[in-house]
Protein backbone atom coordinates (compact mmCIF):
# COMPACT_ATOMS: atom_id res chain seq x y z
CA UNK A 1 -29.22 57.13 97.71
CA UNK A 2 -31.82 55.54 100.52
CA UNK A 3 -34.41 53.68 99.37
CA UNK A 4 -37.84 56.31 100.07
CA UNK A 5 -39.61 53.11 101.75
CA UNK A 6 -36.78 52.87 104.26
CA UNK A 7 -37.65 54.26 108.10
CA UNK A 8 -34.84 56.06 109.61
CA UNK A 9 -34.93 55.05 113.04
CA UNK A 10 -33.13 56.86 116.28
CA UNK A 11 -31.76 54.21 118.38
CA UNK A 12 -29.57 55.82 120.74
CA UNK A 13 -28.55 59.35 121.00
CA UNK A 14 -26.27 60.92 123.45
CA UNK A 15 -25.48 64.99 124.21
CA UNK A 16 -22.26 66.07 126.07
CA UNK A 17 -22.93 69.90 127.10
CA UNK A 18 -19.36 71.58 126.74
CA UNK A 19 -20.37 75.46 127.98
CA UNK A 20 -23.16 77.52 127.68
CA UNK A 21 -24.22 79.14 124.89
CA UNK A 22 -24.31 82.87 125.09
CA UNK A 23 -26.34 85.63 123.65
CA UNK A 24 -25.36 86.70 120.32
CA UNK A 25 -26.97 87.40 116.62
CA UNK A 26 -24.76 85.39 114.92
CA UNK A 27 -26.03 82.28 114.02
CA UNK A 28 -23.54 79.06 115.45
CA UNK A 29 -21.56 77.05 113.35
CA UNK A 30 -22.98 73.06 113.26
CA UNK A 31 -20.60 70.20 111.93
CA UNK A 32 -21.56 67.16 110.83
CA UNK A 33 -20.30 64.06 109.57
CA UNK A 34 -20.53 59.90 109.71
CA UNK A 35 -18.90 58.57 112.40
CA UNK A 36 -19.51 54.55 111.56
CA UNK A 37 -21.35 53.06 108.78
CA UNK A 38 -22.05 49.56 110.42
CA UNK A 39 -24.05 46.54 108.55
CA UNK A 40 -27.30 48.06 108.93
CA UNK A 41 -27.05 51.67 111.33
CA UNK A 42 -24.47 54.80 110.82
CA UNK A 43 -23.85 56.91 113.11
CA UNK A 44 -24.26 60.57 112.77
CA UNK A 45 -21.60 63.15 114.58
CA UNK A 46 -22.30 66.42 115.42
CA UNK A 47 -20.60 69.27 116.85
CA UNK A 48 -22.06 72.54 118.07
CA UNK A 49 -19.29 75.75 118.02
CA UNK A 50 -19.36 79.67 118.41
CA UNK A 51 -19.54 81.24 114.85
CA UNK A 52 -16.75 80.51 112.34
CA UNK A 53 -15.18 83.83 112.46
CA UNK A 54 -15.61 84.66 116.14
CA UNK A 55 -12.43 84.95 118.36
CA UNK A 56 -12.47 82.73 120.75
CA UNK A 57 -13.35 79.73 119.38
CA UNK A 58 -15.79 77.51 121.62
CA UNK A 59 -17.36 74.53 121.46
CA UNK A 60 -20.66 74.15 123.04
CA UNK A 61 -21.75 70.93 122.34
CA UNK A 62 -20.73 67.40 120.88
CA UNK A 63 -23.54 65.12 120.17
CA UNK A 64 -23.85 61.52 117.74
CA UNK A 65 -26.64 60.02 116.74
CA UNK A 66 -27.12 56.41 115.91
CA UNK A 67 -29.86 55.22 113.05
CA UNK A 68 -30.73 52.15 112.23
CA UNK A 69 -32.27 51.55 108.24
CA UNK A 70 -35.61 49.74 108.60
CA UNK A 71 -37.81 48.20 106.12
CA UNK A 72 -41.20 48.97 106.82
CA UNK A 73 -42.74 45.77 105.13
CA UNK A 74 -40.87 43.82 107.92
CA UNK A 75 -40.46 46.01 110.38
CA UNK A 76 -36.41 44.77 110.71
CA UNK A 77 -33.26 46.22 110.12
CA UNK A 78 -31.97 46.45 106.50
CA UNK A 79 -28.45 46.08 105.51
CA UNK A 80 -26.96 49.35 103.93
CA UNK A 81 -26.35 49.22 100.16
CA UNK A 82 -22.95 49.14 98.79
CA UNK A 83 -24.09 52.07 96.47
CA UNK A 84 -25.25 53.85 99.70
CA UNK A 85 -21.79 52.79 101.57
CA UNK A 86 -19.90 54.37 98.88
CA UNK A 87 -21.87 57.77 98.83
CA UNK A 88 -21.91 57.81 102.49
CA UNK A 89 -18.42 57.08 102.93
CA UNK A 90 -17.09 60.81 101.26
CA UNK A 91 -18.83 62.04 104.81
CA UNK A 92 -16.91 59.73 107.06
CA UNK A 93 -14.29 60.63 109.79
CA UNK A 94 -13.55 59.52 113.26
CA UNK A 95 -16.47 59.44 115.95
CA UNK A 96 -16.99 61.89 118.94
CA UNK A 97 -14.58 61.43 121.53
CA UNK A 98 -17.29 62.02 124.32
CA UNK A 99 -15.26 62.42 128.00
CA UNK A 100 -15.66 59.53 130.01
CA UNK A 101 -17.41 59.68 133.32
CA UNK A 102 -15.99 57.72 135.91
């Protein structure tokens, strides 16, 4: 559990645009998940596909997010609790493998 006088601070985030997304009344199907829990940030995946049950499968988007814990009094980076390490570990798999630009 986070501490409620932690801030929850974006400190990088980057978007890789796969195809468009088209039309439709179905809403899309978002993953998420924990890419890295470092000492004090985590890193939050995302992936952005067409509906679960539509034929083809697509995926539109890949994104990760990284957040850095911050105590307010100090305005500096706080270290992640072992309690929170454990209960954010259950949502951990590998990062986004984002395609290289070269």
């Amino acid at each position: 559990m986070t501490n409620p006088s932690t801030l929850w601070l974006v400190a990088r985030q980057e978007i890789e645009y796969l195809s468009p997304v088209p039309y439709q009344s179905q809403p899309l199907d978002v993953q998420l998940w924990l890419g890295r829990l470092g000492g004090a940030s985590l890193e939050i995946c995302y992936e952005v596909c067409s509906p679960l049950d539509a034929e083809p499968f697509t995926q539109y988007a890949r994104a990760a997010s990284t957040i850095v814990l911050v105590d307010p009094t100090t305005q500096r980076p706080r270290k992640i609790t072992e309690d929170e390490r454990a209960s954010w570990s259950a949502w951990s798999d590998e990062p986004i493998a984002f395609t290289r630009r070269g």
